[in-house]
N, C-alpha and C. Protein backbone atom coordinates (compact mmCIF):
# COMPACT_ATOMS: atom_id res chain seq x y z
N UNK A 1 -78.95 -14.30 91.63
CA UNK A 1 -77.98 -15.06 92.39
C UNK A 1 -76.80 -15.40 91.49
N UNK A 2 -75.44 -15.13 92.06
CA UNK A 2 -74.60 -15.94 91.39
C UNK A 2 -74.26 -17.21 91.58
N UNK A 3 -73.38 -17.87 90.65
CA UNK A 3 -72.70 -18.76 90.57
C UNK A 3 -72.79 -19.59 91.43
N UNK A 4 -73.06 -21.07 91.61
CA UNK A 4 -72.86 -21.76 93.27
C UNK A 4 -71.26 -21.93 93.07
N UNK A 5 -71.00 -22.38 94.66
CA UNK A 5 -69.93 -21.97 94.97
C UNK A 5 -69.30 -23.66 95.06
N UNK A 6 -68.77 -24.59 94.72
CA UNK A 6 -68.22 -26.28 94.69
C UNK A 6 -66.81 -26.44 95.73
N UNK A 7 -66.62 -26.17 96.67
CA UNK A 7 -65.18 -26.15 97.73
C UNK A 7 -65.25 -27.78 98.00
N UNK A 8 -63.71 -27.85 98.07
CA UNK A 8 -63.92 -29.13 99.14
C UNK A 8 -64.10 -29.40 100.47
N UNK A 9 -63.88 -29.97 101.44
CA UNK A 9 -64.53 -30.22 102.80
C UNK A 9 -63.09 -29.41 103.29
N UNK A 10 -61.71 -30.13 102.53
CA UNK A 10 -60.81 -28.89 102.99
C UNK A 10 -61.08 -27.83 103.04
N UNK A 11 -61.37 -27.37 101.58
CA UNK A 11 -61.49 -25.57 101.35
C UNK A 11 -62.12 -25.67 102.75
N UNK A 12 -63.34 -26.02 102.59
CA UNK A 12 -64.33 -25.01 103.61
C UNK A 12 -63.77 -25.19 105.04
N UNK A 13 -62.59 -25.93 105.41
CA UNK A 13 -62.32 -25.99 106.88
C UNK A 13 -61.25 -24.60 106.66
N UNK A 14 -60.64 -24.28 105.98
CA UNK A 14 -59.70 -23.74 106.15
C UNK A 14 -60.26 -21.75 105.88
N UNK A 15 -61.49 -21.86 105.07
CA UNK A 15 -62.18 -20.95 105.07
C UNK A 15 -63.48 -20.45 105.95
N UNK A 16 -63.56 -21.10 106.59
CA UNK A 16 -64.41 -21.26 107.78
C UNK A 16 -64.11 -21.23 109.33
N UNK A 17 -64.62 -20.61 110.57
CA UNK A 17 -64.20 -21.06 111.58
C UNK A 17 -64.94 -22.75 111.89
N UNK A 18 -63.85 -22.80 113.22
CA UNK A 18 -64.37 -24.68 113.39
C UNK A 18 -66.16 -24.18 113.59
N UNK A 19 -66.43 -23.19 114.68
CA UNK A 19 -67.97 -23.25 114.70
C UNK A 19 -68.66 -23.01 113.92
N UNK A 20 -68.49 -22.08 112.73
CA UNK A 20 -69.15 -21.92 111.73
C UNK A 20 -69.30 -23.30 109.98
N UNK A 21 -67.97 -24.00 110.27
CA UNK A 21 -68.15 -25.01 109.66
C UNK A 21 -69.12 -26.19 110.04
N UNK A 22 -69.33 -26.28 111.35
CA UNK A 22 -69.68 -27.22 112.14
C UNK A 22 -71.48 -27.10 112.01
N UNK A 23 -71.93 -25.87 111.67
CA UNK A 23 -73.28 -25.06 111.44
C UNK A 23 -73.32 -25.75 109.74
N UNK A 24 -72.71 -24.69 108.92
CA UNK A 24 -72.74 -24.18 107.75
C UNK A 24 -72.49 -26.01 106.98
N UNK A 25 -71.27 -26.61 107.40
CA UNK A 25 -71.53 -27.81 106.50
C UNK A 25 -71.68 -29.37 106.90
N UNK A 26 -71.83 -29.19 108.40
CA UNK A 26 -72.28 -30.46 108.86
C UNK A 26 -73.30 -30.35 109.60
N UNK A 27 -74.48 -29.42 109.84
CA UNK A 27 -76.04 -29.08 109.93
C UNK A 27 -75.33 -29.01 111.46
N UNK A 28 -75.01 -29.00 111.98
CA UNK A 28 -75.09 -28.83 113.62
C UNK A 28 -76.16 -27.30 114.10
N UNK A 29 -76.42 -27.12 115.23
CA UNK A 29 -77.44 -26.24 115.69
C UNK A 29 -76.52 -25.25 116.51
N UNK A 30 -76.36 -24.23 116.52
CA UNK A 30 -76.17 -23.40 117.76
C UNK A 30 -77.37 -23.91 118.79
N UNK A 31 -76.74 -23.49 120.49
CA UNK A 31 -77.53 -23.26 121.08
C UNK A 31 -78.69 -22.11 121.45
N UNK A 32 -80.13 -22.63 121.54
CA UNK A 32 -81.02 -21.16 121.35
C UNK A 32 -80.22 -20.12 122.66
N UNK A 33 -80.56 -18.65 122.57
CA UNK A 33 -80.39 -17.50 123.01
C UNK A 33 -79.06 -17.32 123.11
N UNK A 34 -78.07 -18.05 122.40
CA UNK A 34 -76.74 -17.77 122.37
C UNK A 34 -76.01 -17.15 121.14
N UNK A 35 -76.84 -16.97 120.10
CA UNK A 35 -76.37 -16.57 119.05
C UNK A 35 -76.50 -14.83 118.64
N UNK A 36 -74.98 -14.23 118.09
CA UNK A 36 -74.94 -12.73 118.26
C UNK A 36 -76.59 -11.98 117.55
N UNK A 37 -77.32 -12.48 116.91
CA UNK A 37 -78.07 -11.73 116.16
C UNK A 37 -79.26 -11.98 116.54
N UNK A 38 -79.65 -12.97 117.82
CA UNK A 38 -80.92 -13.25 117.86
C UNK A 38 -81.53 -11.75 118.40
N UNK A 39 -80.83 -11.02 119.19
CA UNK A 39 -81.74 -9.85 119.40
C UNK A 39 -81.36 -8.49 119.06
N UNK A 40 -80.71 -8.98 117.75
CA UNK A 40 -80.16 -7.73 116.84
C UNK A 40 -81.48 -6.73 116.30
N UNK A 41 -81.57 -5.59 116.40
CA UNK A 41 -82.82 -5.14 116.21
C UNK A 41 -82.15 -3.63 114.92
N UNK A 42 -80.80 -3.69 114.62
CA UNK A 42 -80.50 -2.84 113.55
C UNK A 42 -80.90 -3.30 112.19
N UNK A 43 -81.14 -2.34 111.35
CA UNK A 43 -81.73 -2.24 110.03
C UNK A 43 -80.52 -2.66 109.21
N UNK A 44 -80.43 -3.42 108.60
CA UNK A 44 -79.89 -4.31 107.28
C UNK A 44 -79.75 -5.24 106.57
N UNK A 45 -78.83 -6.11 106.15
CA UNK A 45 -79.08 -7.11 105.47
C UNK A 45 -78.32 -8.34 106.27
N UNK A 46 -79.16 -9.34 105.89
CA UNK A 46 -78.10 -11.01 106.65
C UNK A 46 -77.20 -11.44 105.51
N UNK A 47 -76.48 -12.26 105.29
CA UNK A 47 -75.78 -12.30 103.86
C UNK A 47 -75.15 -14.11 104.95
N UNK A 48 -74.82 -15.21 103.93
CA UNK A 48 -74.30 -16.22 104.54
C UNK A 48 -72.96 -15.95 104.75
N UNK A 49 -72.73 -17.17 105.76
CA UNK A 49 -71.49 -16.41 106.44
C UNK A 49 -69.97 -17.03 105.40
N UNK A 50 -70.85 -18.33 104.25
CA UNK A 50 -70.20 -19.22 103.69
C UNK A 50 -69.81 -18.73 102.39
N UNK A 51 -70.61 -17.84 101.82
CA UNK A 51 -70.41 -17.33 100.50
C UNK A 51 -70.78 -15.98 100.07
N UNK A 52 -71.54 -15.14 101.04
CA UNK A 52 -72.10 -13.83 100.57
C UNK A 52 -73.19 -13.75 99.84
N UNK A 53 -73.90 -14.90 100.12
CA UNK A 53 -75.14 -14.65 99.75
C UNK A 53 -76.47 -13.63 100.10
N UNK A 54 -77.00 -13.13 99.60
CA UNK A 54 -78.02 -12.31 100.24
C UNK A 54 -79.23 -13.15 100.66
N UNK A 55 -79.37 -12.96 101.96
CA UNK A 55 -80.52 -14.24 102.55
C UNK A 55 -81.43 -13.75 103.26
N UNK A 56 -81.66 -12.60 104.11
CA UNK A 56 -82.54 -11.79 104.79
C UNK A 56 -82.47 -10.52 105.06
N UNK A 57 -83.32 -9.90 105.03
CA UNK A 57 -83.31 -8.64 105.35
C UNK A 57 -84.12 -8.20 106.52
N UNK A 58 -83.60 -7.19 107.05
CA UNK A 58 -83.76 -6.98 109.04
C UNK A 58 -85.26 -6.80 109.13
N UNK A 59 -86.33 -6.18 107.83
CA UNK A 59 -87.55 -5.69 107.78
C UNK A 59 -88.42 -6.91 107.97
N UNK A 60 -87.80 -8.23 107.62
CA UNK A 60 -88.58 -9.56 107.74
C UNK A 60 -88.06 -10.18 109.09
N UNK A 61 -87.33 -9.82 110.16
CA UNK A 61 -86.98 -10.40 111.17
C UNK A 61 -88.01 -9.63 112.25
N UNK A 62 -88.49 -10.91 113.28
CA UNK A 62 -88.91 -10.95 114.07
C UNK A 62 -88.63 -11.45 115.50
N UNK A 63 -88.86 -11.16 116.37
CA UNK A 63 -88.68 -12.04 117.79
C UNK A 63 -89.92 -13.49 117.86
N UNK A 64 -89.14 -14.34 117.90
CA UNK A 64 -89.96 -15.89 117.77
C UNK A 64 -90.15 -16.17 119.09
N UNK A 65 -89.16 -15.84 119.88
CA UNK A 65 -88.72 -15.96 120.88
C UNK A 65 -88.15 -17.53 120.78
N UNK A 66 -88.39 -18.17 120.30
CA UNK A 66 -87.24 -19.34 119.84
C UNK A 66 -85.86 -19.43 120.71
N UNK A 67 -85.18 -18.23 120.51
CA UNK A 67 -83.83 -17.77 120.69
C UNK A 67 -82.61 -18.18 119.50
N UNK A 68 -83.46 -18.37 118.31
CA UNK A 68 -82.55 -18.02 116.85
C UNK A 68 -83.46 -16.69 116.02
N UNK A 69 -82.53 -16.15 115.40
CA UNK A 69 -82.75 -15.45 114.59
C UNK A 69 -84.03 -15.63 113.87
N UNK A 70 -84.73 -14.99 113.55
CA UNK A 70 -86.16 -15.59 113.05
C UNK A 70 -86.81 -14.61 111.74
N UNK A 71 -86.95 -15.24 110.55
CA UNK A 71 -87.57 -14.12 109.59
C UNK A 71 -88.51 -14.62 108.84
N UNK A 72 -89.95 -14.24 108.53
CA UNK A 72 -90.72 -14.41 108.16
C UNK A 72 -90.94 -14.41 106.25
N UNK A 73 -89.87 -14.14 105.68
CA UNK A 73 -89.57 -14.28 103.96
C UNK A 73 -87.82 -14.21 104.17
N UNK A 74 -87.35 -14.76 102.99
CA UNK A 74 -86.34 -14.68 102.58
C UNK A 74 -86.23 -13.09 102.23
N UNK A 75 -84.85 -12.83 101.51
CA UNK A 75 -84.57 -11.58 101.15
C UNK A 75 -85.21 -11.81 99.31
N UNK A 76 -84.50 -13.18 98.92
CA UNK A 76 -85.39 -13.63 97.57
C UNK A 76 -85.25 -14.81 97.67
N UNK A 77 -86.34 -15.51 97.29
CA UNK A 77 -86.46 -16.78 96.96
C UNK A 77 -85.84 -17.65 96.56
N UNK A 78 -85.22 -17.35 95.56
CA UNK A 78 -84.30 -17.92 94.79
C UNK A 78 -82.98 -18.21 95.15
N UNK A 79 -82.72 -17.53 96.57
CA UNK A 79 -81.22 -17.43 97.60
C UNK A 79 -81.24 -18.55 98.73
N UNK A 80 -82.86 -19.16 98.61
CA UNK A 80 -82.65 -20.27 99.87
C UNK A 80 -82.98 -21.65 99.10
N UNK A 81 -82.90 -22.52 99.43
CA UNK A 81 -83.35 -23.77 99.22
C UNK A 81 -84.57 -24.74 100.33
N UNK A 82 -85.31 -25.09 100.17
CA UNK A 82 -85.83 -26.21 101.46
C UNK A 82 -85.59 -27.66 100.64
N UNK A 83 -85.54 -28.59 101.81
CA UNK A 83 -85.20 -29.77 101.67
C UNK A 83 -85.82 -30.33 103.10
N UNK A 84 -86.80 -31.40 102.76
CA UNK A 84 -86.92 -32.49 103.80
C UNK A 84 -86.40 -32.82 104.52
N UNK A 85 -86.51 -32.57 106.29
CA UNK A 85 -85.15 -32.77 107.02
C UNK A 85 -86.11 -34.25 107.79
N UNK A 86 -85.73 -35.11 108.22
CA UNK A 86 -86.23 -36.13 108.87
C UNK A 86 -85.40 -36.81 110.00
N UNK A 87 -84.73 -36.07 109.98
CA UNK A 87 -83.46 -36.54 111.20
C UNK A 87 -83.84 -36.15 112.74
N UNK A 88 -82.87 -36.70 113.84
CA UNK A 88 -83.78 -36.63 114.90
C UNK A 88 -85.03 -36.88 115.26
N UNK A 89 -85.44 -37.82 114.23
CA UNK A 89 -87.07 -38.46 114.61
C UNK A 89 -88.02 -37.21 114.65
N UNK A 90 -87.87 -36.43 113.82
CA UNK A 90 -88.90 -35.27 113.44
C UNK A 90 -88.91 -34.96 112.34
N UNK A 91 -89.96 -34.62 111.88
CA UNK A 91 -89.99 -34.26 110.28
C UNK A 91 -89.98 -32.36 110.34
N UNK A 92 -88.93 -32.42 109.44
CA UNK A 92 -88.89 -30.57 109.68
C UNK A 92 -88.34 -30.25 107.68
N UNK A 93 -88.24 -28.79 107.81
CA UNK A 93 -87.72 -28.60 106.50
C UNK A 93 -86.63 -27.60 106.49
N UNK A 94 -85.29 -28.15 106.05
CA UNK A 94 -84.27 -27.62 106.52
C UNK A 94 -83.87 -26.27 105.35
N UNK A 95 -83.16 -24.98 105.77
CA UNK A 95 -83.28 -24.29 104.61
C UNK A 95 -81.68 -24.04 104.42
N UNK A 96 -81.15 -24.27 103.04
CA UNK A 96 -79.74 -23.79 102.83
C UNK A 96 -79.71 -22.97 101.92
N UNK A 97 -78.32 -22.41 102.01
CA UNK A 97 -78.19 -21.37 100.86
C UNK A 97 -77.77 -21.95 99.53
N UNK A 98 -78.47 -21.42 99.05
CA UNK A 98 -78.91 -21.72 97.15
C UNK A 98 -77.54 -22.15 96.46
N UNK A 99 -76.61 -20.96 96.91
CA UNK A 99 -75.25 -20.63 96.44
C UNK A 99 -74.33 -21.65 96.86
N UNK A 100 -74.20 -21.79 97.78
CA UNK A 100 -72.91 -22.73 98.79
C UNK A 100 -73.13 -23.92 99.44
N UNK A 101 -75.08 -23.83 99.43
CA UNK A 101 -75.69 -25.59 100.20
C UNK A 101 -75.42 -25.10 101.23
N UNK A 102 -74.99 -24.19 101.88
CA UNK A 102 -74.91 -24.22 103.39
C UNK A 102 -75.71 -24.31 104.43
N UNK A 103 -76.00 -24.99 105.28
CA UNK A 103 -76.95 -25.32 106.41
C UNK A 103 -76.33 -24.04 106.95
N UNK A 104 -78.37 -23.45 107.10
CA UNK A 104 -78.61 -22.46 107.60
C UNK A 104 -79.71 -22.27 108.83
N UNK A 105 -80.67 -23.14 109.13
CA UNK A 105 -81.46 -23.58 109.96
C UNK A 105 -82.62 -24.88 109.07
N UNK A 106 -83.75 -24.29 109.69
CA UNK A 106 -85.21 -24.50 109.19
C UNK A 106 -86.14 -23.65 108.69
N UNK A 107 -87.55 -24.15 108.82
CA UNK A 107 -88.76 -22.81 108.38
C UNK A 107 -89.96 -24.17 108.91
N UNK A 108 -90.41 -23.32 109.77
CA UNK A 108 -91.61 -23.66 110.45
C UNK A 108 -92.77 -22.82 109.72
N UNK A 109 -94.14 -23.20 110.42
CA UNK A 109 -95.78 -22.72 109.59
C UNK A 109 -96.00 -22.26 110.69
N UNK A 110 -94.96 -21.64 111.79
CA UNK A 110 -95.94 -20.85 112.48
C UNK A 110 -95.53 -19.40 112.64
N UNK A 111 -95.12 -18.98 111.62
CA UNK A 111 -95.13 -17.02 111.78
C UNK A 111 -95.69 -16.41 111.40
N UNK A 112 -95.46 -15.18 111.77
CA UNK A 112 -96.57 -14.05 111.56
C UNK A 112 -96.98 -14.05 110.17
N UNK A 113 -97.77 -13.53 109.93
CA UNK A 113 -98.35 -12.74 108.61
C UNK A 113 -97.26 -12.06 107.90
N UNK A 114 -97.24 -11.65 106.43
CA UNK A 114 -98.26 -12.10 105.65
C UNK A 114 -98.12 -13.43 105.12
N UNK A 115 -96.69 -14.12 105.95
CA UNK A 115 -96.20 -15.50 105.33
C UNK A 115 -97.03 -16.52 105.60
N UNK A 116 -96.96 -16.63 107.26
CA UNK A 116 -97.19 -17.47 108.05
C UNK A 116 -95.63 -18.40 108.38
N UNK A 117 -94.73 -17.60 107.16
CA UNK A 117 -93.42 -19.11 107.97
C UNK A 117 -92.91 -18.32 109.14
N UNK A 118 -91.59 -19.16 109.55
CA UNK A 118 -90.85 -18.92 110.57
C UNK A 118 -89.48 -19.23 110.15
N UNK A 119 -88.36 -18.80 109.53
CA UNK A 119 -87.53 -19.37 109.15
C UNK A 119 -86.44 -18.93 110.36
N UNK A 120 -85.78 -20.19 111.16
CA UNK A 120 -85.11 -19.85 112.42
C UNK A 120 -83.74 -20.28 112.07
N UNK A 121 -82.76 -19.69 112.62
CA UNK A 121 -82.05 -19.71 111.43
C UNK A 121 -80.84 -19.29 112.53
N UNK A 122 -79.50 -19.77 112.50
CA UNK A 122 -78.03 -20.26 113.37
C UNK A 122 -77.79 -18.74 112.47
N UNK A 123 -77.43 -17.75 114.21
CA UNK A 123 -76.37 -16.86 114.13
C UNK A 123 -74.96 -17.29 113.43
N UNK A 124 -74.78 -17.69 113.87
CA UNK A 124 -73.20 -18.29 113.09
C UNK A 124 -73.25 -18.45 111.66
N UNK A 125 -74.03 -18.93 111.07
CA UNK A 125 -74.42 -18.99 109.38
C UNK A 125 -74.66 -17.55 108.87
N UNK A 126 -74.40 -16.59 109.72
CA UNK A 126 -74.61 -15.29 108.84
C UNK A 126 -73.66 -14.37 109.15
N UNK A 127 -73.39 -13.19 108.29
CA UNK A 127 -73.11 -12.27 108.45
C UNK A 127 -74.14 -11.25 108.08
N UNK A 128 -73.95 -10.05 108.93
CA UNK A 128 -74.94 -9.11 109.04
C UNK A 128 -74.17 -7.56 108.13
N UNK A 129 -74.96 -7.20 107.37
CA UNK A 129 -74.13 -5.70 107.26
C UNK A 129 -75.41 -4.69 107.60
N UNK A 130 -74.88 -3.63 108.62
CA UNK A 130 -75.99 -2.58 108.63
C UNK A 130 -75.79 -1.44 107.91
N UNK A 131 -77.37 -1.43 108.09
CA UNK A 131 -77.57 -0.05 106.88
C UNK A 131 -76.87 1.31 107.37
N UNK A 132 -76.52 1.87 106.53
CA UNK A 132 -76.15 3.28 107.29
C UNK A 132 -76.87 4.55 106.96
């Protein structure tokens, strides 16, 4: 991983769209089945939409049916963060990118094998590149 990335709340408005800022640095949620990638089924990589981080790869995405994006490992470990989310009167664990802090969703204990997580995760917080 490189470098984290330190912007101010300017930078990132002015480098950001309003919806993707609204995701990426003030935790807001897309709505489920509205986001471009939940039923993206092409082969490549997710990358954040905040810094270019490498964060998933298409071989760990699954249908949760959730209606967010859903992947069962990171692309590497070392590219996400978890943190204790306790807001909204639920205890959850929120996951950002390593690089930029960017709110990227959560990660639930209920996915498939061989993890068991669920990391569900705001279309808008990513960019996708496919393989060719």
């Amino acid at each position: 991983m490189e470098t984290k990335i330190n912007k101010s709340e300017n930078e990132w408005k002015t480098c950001l769209s309003p919806e993707e800022y609204k995701i990426l640095r003030k935790k807001s949620t897309e709505l489920p089945f509205t986001g471009k990638y939940n039923k993206n089924k092409k082969k490549g990589v997710y990358y954040c939409k905040g810094c270019g981080n490498k964060l998933f790869l298409s071989d760990t995405k699954f249908d949760s049916g959730s209606g967010w994006p859903s992947f069962w490992k990171p692309a590497a470990k070392e590219n996400v963060e978890l943190k204790s989310d306790n807001s909204l009167f639920m205890r959850r664990t929120e996951v950002l990118c390593k690089k930029c802090k960017g709110h990227l969703g959560h990660v639930f204990e209920d996915g498939p094998k061989p993890t068991g997580k669920r990391y569900c995760i705001n279309s808008i917080a990513l960019d996708f590149k496919e393989k060719k």
